[in-house]
Protein backbone atom coordinates (compact mmCIF):
# COMPACT_ATOMS: atom_id res chain seq x y z
CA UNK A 1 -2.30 62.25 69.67
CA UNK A 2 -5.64 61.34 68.82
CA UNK A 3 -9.15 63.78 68.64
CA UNK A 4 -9.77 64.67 71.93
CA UNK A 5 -7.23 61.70 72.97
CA UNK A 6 -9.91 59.42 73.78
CA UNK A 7 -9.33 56.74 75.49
CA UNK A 8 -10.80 54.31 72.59
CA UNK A 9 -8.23 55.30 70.42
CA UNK A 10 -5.42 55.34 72.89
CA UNK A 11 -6.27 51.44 73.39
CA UNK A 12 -6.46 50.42 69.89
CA UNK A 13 -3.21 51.43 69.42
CA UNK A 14 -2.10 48.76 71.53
CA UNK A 15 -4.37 46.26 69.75
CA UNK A 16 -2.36 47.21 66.72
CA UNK A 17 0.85 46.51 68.60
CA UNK A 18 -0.15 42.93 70.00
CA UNK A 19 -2.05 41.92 66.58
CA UNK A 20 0.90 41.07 64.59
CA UNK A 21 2.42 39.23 67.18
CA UNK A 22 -0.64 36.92 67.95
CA UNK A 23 -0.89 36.32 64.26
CA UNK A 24 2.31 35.32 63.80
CA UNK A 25 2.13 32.96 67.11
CA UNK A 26 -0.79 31.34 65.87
CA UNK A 27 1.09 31.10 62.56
CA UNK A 28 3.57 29.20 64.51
CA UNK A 29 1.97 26.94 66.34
CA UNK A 30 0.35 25.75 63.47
CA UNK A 31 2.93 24.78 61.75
CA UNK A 32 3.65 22.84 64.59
CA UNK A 33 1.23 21.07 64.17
CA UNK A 34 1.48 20.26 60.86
CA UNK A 35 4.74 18.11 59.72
CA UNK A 36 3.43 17.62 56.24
CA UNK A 37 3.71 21.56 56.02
CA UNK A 38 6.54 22.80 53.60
CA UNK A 39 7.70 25.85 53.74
CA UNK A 40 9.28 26.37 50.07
CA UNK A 41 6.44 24.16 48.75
CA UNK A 42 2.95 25.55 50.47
CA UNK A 43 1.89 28.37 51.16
CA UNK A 44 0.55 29.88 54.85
CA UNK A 45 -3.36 29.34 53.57
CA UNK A 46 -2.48 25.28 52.86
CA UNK A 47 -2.20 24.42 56.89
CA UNK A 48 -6.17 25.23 56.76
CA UNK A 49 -6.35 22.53 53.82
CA UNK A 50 -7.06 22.27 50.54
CA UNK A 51 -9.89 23.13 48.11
CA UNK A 52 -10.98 19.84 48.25
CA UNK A 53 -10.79 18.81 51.54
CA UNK A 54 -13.13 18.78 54.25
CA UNK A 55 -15.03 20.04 56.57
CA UNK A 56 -14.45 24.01 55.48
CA UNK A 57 -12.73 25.02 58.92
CA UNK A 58 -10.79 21.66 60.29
CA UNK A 59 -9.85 20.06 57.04
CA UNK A 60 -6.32 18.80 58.46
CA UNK A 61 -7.38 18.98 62.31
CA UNK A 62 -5.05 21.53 64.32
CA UNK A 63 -3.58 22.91 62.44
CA UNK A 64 -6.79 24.29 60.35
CA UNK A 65 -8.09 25.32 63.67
CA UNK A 66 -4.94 27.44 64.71
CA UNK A 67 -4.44 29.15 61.28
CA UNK A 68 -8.45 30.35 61.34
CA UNK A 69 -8.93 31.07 64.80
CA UNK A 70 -6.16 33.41 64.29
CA UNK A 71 -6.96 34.72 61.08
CA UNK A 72 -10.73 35.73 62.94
CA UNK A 73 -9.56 37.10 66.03
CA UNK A 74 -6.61 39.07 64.51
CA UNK A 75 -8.95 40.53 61.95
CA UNK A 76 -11.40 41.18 64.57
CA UNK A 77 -8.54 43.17 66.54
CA UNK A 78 -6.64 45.06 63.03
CA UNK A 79 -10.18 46.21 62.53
CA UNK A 80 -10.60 48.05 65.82
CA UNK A 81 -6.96 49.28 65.30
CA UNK A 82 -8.12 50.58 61.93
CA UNK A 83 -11.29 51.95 63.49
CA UNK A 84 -9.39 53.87 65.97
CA UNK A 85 -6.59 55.14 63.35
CA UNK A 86 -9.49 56.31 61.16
CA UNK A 87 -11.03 58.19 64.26
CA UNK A 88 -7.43 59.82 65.47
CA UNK A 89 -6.08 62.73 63.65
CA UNK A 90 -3.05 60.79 61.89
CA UNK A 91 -2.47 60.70 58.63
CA UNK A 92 -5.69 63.26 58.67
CA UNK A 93 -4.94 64.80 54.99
CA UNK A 94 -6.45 63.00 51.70
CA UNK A 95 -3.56 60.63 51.10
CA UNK A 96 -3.74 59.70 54.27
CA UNK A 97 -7.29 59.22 54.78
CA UNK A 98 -7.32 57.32 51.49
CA UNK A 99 -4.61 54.99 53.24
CA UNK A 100 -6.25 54.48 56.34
CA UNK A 101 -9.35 53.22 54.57
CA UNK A 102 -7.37 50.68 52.60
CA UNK A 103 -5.79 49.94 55.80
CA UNK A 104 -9.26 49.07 57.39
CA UNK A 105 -10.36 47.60 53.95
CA UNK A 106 -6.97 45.18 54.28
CA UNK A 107 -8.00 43.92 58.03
CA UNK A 108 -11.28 43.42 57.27
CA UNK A 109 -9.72 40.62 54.02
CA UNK A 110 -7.50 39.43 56.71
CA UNK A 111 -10.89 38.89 58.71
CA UNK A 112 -12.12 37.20 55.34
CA UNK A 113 -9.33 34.99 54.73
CA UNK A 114 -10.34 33.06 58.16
CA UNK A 115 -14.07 33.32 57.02
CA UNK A 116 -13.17 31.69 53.46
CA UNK A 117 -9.85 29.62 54.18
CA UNK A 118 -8.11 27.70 51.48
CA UNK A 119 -10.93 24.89 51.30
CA UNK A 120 -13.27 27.32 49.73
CA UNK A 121 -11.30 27.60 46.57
CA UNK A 122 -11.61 30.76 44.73
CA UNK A 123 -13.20 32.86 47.13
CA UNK A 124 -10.13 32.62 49.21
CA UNK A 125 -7.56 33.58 46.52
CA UNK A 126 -9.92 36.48 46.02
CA UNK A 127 -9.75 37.91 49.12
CA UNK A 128 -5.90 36.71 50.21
CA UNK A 129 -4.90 38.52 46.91
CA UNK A 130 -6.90 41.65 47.96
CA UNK A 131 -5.00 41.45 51.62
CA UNK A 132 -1.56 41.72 50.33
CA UNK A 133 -2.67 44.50 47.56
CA UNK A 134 -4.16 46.75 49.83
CA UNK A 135 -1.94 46.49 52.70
CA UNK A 136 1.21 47.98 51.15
CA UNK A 137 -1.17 50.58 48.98
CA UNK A 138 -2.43 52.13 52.44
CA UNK A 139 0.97 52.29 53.98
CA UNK A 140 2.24 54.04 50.68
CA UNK A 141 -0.46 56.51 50.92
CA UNK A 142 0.02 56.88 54.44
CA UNK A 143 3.56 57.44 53.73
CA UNK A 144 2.63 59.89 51.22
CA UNK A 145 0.81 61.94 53.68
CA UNK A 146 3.56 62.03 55.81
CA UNK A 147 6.06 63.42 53.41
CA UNK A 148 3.71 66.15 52.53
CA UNK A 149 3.73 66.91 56.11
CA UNK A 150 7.37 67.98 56.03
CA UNK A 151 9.54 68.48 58.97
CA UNK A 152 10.25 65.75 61.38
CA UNK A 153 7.20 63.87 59.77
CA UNK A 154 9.05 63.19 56.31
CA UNK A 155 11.18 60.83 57.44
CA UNK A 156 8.37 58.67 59.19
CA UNK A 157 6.71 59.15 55.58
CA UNK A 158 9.55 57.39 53.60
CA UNK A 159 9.86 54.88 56.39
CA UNK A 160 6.59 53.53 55.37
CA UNK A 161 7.16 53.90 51.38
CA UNK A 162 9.82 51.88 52.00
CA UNK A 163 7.96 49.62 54.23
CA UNK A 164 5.42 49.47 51.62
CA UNK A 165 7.63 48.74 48.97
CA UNK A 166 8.80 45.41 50.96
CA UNK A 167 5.45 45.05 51.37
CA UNK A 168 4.93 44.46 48.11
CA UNK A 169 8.01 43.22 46.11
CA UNK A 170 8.20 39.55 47.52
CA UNK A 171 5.49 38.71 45.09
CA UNK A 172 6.86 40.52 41.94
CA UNK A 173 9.95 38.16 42.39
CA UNK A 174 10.74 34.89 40.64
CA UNK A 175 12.07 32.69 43.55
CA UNK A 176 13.36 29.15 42.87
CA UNK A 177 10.64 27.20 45.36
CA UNK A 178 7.14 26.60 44.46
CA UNK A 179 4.99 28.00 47.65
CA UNK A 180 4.18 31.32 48.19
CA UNK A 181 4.91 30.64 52.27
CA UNK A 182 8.25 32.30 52.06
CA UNK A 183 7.52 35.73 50.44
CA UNK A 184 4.05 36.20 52.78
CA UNK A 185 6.36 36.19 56.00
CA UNK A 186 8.83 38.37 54.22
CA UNK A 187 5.81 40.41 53.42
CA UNK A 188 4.26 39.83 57.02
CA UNK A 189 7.75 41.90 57.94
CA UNK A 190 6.74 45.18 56.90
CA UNK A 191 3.35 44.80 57.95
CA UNK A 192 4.12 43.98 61.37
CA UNK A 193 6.65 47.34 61.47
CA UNK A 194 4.24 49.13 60.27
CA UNK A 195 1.39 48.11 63.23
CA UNK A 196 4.05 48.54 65.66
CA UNK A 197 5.04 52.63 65.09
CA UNK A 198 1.49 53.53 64.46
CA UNK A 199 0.11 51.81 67.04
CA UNK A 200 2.49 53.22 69.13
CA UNK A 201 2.07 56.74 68.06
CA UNK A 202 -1.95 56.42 68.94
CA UNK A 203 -0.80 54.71 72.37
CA UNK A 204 1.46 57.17 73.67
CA UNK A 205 0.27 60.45 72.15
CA UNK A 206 3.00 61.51 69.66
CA UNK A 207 2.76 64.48 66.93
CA UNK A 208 -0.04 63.39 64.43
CA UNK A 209 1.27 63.22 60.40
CA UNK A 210 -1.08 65.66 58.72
CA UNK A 211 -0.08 67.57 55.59
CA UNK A 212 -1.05 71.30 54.99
């Protein structure tokens, strides 16, 4: 499983298991909250408000509050499941250390995008941008890692190609609705997959992905 299968890492799987879910809940109940919220019109970042609209953090009341709080405390937990993926011996070859860094670099932007929400203008494009780069780029090196592992591992290495690929493609599309809403869940998707087999794998203890 992990080095030494300490218990740190063992538990941070989990975190990476549960973070999606909580993100997506608080995604959710935002929208809830927010009846002026379109779907094929907005995008996820518009239910914290505008650049022009103020205060930074509860520029359209509840719904604001829900999308941050989120964005912190799910960055706050994809970190420590980055931490602990970094410290376990998966994905322990170049490629795959390469990935888990922009994995950990991705969480920490996810972290950012609650920091600098949509009412901070350009700083938050910046960073949003930078999320939903760097999240498919570390699964596809992660992925890469695994297929150089051969065996049983290759399989679980174009898994997450593909996964990356989905990851990525929403936003290379031409759809015929203005907001961006609809391809970050479809790109949320992937992400959420991808959280869910490698947190498991540091949970339960299964064969690490390292290539020779």
């Amino acid at each position: 499983m992990a080095k030494k299968a300490r218990p740190f890492i063992k538990w941070t799987g989990l975190l990476g298991i549960v973070m999606p879910f909580l993100m997506i809940g608080f995604i959710l109940a935002a929208i809830s909250q927010a009846p002026w919220w379109s779907l094929t019109d907005n995008s996820i970042s518009r239910l914290a408000g505008g650049p022009d609209d103020r205060p930074f953090y509860s520029a359209r009341g509840a719904p604001s509050i829900l999308l941050n709080a989120g964005l912190l405390l799910c960055g706050v937990l994809g970190t420590a499941f980055g931490i602990g993926l970094w410290r376990s011996d998966l994905f322990d070859g170049g490629w795959g250390k390469t990935g888990k860094g922009l994995y950990i670099a991705a969480v920490v932007c996810l972290y950012l995008v609650g920091v600098f929400p949509l009412t901070f203008g350009d700083i938050h494009t910046a960073v949003s941008y930078t999320l939903f780069i760097l999240s498919p780029a570390s699964m596809a090196m992660m992925g890469i890692e695994a297929m150089l592992t051969g065996g049983k591992q290759r399989s679980l290495g174009w898994l997450l190609v593909i996964l990356a690929i989905l990851g990525a493609f929403p936003f290379f599309v031409i759809w015929p609705w203005n907001g961006l809403a609809i391809s970050e869940f479809i790109a949320i998707v992937p992400q959420t997959v991808f959280a869910i087999i490698v947190g498991a794998r540091l949970f339960v203890g299964l064969r690490p992905a390292v290539s020779k």
